[in-house]
Protein backbone atom coordinates (compact mmCIF):
# COMPACT_ATOMS: atom_id res chain seq x y z
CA UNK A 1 1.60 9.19 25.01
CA UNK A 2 2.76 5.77 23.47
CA UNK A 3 1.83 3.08 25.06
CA UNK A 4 4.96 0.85 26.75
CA UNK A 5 5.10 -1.81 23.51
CA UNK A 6 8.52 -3.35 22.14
CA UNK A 7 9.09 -3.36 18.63
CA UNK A 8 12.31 -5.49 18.10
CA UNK A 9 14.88 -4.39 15.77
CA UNK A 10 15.19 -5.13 12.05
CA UNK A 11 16.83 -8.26 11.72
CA UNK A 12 16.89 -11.62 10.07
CA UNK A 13 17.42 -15.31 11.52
CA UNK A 14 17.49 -17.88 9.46
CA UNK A 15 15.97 -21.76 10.56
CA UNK A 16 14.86 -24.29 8.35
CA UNK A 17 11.01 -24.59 8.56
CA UNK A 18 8.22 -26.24 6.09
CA UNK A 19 6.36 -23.52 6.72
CA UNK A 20 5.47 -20.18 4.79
CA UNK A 21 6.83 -18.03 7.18
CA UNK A 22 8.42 -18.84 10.65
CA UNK A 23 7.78 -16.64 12.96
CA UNK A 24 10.67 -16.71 15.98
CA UNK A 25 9.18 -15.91 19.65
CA UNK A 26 13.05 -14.79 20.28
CA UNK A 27 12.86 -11.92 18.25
CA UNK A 28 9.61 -11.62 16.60
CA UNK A 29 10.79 -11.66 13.19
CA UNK A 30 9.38 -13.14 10.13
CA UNK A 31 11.04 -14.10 6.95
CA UNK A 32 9.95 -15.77 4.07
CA UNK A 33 10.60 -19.79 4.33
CA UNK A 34 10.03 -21.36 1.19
CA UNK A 35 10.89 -23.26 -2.20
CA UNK A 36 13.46 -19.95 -2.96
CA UNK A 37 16.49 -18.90 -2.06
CA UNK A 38 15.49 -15.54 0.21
CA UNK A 39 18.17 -12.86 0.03
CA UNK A 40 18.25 -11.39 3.04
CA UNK A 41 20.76 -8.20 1.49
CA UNK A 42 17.37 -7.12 -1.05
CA UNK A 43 15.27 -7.41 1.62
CA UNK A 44 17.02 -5.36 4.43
CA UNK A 45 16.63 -2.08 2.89
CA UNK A 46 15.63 1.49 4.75
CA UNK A 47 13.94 4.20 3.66
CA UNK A 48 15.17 7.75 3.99
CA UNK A 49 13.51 10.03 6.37
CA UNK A 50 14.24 12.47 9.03
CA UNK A 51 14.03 10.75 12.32
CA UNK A 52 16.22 11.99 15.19
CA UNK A 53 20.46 11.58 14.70
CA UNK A 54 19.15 9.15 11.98
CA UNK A 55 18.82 9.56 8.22
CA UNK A 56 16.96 6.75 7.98
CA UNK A 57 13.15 6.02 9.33
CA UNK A 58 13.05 2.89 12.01
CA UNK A 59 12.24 0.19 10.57
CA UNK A 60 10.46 -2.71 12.76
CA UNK A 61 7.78 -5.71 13.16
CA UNK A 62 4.66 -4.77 14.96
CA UNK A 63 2.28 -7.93 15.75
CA UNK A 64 -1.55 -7.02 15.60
CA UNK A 65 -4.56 -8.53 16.40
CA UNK A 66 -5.31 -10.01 13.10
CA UNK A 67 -2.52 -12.61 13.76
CA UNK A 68 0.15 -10.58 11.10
CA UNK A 69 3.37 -9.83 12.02
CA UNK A 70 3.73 -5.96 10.17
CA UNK A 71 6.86 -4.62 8.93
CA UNK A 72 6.72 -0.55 9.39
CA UNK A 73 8.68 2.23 8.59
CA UNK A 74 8.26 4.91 10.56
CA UNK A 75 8.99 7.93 12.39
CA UNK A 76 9.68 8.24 16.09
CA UNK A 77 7.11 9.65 18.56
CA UNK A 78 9.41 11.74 19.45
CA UNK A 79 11.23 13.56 16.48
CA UNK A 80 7.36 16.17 16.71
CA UNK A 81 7.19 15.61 20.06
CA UNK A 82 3.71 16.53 21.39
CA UNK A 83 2.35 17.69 17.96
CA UNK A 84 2.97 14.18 16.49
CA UNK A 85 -0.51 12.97 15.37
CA UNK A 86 -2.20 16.33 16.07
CA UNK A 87 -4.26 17.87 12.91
CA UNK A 88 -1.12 19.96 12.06
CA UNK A 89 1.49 17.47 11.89
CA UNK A 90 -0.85 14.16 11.42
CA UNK A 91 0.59 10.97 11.14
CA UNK A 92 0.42 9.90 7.39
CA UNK A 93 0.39 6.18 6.28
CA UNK A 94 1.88 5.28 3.32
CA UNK A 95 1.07 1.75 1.39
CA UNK A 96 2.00 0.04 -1.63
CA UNK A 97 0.08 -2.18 -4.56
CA UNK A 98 0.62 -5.19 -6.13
CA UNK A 99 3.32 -6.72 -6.65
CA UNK A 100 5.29 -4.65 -4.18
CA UNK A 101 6.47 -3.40 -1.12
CA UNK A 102 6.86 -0.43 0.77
CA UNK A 103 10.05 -0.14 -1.16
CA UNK A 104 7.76 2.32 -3.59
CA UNK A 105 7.70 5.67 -1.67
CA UNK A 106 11.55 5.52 -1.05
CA UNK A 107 12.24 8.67 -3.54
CA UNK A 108 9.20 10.16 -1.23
CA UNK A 109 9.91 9.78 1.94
CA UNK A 110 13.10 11.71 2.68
CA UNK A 111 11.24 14.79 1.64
CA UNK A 112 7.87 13.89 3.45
CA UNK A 113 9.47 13.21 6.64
CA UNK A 114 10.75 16.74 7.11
CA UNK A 115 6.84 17.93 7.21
CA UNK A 116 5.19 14.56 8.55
CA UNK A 117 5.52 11.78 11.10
CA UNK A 118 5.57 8.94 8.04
CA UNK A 119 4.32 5.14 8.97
CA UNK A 120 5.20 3.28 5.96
CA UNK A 121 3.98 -0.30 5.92
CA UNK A 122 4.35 -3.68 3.86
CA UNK A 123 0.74 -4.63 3.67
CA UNK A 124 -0.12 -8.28 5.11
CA UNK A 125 0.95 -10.76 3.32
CA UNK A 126 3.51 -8.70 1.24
CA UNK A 127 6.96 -7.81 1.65
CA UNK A 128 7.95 -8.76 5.35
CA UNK A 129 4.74 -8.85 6.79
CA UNK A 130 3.02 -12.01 7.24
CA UNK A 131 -0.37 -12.48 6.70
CA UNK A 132 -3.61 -12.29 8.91
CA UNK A 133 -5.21 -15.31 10.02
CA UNK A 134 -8.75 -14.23 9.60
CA UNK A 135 -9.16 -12.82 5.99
CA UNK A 136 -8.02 -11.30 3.67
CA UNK A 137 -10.18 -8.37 2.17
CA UNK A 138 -9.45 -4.80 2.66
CA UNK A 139 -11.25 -4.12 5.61
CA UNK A 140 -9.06 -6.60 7.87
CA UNK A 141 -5.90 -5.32 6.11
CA UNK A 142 -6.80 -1.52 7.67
CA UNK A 143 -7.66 -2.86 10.48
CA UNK A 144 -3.79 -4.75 10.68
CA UNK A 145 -2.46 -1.08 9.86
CA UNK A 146 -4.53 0.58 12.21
CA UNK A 147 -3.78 -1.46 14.66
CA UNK A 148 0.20 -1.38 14.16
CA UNK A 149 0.02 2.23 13.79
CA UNK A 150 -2.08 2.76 17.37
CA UNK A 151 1.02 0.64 19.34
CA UNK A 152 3.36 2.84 18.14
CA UNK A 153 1.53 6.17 18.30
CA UNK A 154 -1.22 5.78 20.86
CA UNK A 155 -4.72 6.14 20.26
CA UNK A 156 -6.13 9.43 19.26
CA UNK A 157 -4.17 10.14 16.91
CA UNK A 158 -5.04 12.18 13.18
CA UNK A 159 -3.47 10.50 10.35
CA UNK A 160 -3.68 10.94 6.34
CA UNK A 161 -4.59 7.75 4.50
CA UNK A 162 -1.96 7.46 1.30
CA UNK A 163 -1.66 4.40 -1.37
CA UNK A 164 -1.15 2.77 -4.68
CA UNK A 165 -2.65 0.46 -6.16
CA UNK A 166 -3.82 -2.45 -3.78
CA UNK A 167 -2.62 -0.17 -0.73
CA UNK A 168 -4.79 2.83 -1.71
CA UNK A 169 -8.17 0.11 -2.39
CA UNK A 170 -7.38 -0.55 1.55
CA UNK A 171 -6.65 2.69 2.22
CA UNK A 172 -10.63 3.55 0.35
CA UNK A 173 -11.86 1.18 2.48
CA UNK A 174 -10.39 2.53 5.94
CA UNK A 175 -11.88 6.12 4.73
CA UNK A 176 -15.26 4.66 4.09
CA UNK A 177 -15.22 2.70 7.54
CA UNK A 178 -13.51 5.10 9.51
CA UNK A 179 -16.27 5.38 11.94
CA UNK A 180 -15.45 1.67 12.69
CA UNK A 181 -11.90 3.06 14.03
CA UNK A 182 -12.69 5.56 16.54
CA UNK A 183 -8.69 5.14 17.65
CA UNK A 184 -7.91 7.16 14.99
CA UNK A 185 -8.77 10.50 13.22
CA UNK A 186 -9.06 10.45 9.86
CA UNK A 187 -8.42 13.80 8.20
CA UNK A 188 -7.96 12.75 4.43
CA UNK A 189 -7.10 10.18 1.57
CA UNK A 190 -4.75 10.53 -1.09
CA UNK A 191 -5.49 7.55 -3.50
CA UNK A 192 -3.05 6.66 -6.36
CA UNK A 193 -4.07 5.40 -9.88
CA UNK A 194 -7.18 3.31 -8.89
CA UNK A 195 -10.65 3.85 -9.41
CA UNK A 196 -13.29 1.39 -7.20
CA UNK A 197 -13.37 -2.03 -7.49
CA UNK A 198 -16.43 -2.37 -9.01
CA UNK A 199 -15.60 0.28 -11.47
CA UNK A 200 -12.80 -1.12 -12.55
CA UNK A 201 -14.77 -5.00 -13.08
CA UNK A 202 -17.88 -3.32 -14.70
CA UNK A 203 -14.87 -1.90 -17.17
CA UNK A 204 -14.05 -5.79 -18.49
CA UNK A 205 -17.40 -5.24 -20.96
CA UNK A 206 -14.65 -3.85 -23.06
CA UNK A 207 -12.11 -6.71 -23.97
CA UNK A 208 -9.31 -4.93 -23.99
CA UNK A 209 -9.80 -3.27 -20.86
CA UNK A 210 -10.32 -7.45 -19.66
CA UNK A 211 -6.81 -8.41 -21.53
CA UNK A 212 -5.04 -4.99 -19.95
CA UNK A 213 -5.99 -6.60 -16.52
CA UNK A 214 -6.01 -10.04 -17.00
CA UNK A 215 -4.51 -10.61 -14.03
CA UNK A 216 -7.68 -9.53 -12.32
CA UNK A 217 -9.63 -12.69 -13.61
CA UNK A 218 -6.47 -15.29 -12.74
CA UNK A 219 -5.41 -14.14 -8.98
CA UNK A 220 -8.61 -14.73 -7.72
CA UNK A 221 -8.78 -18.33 -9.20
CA UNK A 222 -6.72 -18.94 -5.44
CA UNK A 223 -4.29 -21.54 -5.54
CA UNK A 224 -4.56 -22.55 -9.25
CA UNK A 225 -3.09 -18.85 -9.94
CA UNK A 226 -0.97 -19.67 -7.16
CA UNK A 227 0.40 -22.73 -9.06
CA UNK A 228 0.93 -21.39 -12.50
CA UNK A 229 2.57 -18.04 -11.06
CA UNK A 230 5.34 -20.15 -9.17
CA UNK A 231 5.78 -22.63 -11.93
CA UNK A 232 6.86 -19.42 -14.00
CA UNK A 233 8.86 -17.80 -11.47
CA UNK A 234 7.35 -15.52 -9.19
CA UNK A 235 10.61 -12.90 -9.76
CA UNK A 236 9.38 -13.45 -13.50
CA UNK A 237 6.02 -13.10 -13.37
CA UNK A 238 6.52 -9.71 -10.88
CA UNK A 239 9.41 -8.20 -14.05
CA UNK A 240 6.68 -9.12 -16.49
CA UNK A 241 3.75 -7.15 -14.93
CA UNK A 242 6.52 -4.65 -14.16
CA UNK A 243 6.39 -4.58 -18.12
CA UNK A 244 2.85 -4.10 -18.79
CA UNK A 245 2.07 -1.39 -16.35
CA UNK A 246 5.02 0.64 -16.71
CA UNK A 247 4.56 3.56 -19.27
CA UNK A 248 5.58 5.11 -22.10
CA UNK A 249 8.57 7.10 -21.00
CA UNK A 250 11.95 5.99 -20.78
CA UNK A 251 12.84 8.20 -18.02
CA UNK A 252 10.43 7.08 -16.07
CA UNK A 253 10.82 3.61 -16.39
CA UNK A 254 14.46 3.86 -15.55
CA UNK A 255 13.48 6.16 -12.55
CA UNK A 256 11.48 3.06 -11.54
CA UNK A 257 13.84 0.25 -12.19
CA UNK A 258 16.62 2.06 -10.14
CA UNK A 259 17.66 1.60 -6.64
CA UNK A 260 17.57 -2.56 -7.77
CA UNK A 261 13.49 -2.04 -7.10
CA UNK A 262 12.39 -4.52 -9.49
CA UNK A 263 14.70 -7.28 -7.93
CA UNK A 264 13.43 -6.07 -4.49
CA UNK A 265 9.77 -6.66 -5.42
CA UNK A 266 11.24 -9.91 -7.57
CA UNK A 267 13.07 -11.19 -4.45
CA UNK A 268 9.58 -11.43 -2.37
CA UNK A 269 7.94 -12.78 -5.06
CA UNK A 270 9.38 -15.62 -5.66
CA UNK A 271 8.30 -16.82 -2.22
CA UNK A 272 5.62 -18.99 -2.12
CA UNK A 273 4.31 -16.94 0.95
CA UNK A 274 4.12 -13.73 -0.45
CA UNK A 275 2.77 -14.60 -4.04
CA UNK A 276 0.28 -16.65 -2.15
CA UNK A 277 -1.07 -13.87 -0.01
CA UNK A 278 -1.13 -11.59 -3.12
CA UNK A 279 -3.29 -14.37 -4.70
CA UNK A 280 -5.56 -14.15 -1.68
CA UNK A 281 -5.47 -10.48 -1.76
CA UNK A 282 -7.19 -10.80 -5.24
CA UNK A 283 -9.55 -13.30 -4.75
CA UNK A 284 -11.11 -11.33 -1.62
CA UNK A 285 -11.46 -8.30 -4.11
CA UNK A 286 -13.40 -10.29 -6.80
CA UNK A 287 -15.49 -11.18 -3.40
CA UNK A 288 -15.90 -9.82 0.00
CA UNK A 289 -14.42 -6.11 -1.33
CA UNK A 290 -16.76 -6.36 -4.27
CA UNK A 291 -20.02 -7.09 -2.48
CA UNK A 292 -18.60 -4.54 0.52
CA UNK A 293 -18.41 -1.59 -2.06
CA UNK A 294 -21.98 -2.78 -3.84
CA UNK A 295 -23.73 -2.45 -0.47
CA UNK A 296 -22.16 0.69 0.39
CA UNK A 297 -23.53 2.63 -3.07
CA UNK A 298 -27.14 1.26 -2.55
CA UNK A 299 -26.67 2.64 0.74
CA UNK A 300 -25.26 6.16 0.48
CA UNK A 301 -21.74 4.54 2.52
CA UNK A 302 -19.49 7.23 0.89
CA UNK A 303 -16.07 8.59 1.58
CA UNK A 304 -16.55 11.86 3.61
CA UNK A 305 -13.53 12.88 4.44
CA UNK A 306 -11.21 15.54 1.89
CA UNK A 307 -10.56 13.13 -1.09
CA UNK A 308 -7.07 13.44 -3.59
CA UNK A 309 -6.44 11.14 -6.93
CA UNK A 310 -3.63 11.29 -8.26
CA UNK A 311 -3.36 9.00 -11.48
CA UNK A 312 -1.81 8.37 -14.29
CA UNK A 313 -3.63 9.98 -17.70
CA UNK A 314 -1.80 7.12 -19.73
CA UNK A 315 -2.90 4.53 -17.74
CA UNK A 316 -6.11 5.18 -16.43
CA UNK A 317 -7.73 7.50 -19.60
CA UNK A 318 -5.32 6.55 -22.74
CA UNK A 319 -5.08 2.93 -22.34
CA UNK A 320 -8.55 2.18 -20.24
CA UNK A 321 -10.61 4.90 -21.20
CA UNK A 322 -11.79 5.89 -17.24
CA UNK A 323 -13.23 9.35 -17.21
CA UNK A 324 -11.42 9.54 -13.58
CA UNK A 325 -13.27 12.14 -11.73
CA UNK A 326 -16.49 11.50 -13.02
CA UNK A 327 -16.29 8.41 -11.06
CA UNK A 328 -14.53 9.15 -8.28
CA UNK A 329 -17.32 12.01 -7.99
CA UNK A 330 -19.98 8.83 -7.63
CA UNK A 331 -18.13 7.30 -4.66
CA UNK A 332 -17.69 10.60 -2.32
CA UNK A 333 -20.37 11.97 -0.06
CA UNK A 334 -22.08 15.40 -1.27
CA UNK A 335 -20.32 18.42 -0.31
CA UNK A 336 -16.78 15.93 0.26
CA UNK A 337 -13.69 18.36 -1.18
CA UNK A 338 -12.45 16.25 -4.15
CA UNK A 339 -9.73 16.54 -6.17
CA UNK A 340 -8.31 14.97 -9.04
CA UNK A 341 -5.13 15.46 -10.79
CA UNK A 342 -3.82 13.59 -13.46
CA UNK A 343 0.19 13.26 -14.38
CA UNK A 344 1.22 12.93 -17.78
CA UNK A 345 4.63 12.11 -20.29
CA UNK A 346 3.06 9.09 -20.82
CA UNK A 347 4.07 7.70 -17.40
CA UNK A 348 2.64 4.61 -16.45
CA UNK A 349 0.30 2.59 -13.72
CA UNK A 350 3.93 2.94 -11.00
CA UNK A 351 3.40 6.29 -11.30
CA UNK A 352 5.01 6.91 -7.19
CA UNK A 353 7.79 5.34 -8.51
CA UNK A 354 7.95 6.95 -12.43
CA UNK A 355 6.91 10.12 -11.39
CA UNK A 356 7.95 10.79 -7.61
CA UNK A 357 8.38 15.06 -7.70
CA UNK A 358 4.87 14.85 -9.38
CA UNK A 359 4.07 12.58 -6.38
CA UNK A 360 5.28 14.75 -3.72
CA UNK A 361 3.64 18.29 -4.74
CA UNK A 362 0.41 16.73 -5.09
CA UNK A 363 1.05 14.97 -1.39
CA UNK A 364 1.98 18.64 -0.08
CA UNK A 365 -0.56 20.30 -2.08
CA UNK A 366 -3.06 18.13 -0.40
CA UNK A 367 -1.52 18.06 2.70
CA UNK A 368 -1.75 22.43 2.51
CA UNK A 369 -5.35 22.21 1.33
CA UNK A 370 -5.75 20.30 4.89
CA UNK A 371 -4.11 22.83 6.90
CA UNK A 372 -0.74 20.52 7.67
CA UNK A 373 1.65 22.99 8.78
């Protein structure tokens, strides 16, 4: 059973403040406080999912022991009843990259939620959630997730670890460590269009592999990237990444553009707060996630648990050359089930959002492989 915990309501109140964030002890709800105009409308959206007489998961702030405030999506305890977070209906976290929000699964979650309890979170620092006060590297940010997900669900629970991007390098990290979070059971990780950190900086030898992700070598440069981001426009510089990593395919971009995502994502951005923590978010994987993943391969830390990549062929092999499972074979224990499936049409790095049917068979044929009813 839950344990007694009040999440308050989605909601926004608005007071003047110098700081980042403001945090309100009345409600418990953080907003973005900074040199931009915040609009409130882009920022209030829901994400479909079966949930009770709702259409719509519940969407609320969960604080957590790392000092964030975390902004989940998520099914009620109730809507599976006793089988909610057992190994047949697990409790599957979803999380996004960079420079986004949870915003990114919501052509996924309607669908998922009729199979799955879904917790759906903006990662610290990003979207709605504020940051934590003591780091942060991808270790801390599962730990924030963990720890929001546990007050809603209980300990004990199984769950499947899902993400893009920046989300699915923290969601690596919580399936390497997950003997660190005996709270929870991990069953499996379904990783989107990544391959390890270190795999991706040792790529850089090549120089345009370095100018592809250039934005690898700025973020972590802390404030200065900080400076130059916000003296272009946050909302700018988010549309202009949107541009580079975005594919080949028409369709697909539009598919990704729609439901006013990019001025969603563009909206948070041009916060101070949340380009900042992105900035941070960098700079700890050029450091503390870098050395973390070193010192696991020398020694033998692996993934163990049932392993799925989906990525995108254009991306990852056409444009950066990865041979994907070859190295995702290097980072798994021996005798871990991984697989590896590639999506193609020349859709590009936002491949939940260009590609989200693709998306959703691999999630269920994962999810079958794992015995989900």
């Amino acid at each position: 059973m839950a344990p007694l915990l009040l999440i308050f309501a989605f909601s926004f109140i608005f007071f003047a403040s110098a700081k980042a964030y403001e945090t309100l002890d009345i409600a418990n709800v953080s907003e973005p406080q900074d040199n931009a105009q915040f609009n409130r409308t882009l920022a209030s959206y829901r994400l479909a999912g079966l949930n009770g007489n709702s259409e719509y998961l519940t969407h609320g702030f969960v604080p957590v022991g790392c000092g964030a405030n975390m902004s989940v999506h998520y099914t009620e305890p109730s809507v599976f009843g006793s089988m909610t977070g057992s190994p047949q209906k697990p409790i599957t976290i979803l999380t996004h990259g960079y420079p986004e929000s949870s915003y990114i699964w919501r052509r996924v979650t309607g669908t998922l939620s009729e199979r799955v309890p879904l917790f759906v979170v903006d990662q610290p620092g990003y979207g709605l959630s504020t940051p934590c006060e003591n780091g942060t590297d991808k270790l801390t940010a599962a730990g924030a997730i963990v720890d929001a997900l546990t007050a809603v669900h209980g300990d004990g629970v199984s769950i499947i670890l899902a993400g893009h991007d920046r989300g699915a390098r923290t969601m690596q990290r919580l399936a390497v460590s997950i003997a660190d979070f005996p709270q929870v059971k991990g069953l499996g990780a379904f990783l989107a269009d990544i391959v390890p950190i270190v795999e991706e900086y040792k790529s850089f030898q090549n120089p345009a592999d370095a100018v592809g992700y250039f934005h690898w070598s700025l973020l972590p440069r802390g404030d200065f990237a900080t400076d130059v981001i916000m003296a272009y426009g946050g909302g700018n510089w988010v549309k202009k990444i949107f541009e580079f990593g975005s594919g080949n395919n028409s369709f697909a971009t539009d598919l990704f553009k729609a439901d006013n995502a990019w001025d969603i994502y563009a909206n948070f951005f041009n916060q101070l707060s949340v380009t900042n923590a992105s900035v941070y978010d960098y700079q700890a994987g050029a450091t503390v996630d870098y050395d973390a993943q070193v010192a696991d391969q020398a020694a033998g830390r692996k993934i163990s648990m049932p392993l799925h990549i989906l990525y995108s062929i254009y991306n990852l092999e056409t444009l950066s050359g990865f041979n994907v499972a070859e190295i995702w074979s290097q980072w798994v224990s021996n005798g871990t089930n991984l697989t590896v499936q590639g999506i193609g049409g020349q859709r590009g790095h936002f491949i939940i959002e260009e590609a989200p049917d693709e998306t959703i068979t691999q999630i269920n044929e994962f999810m079958d492989a794992l015995g989900v009813a």
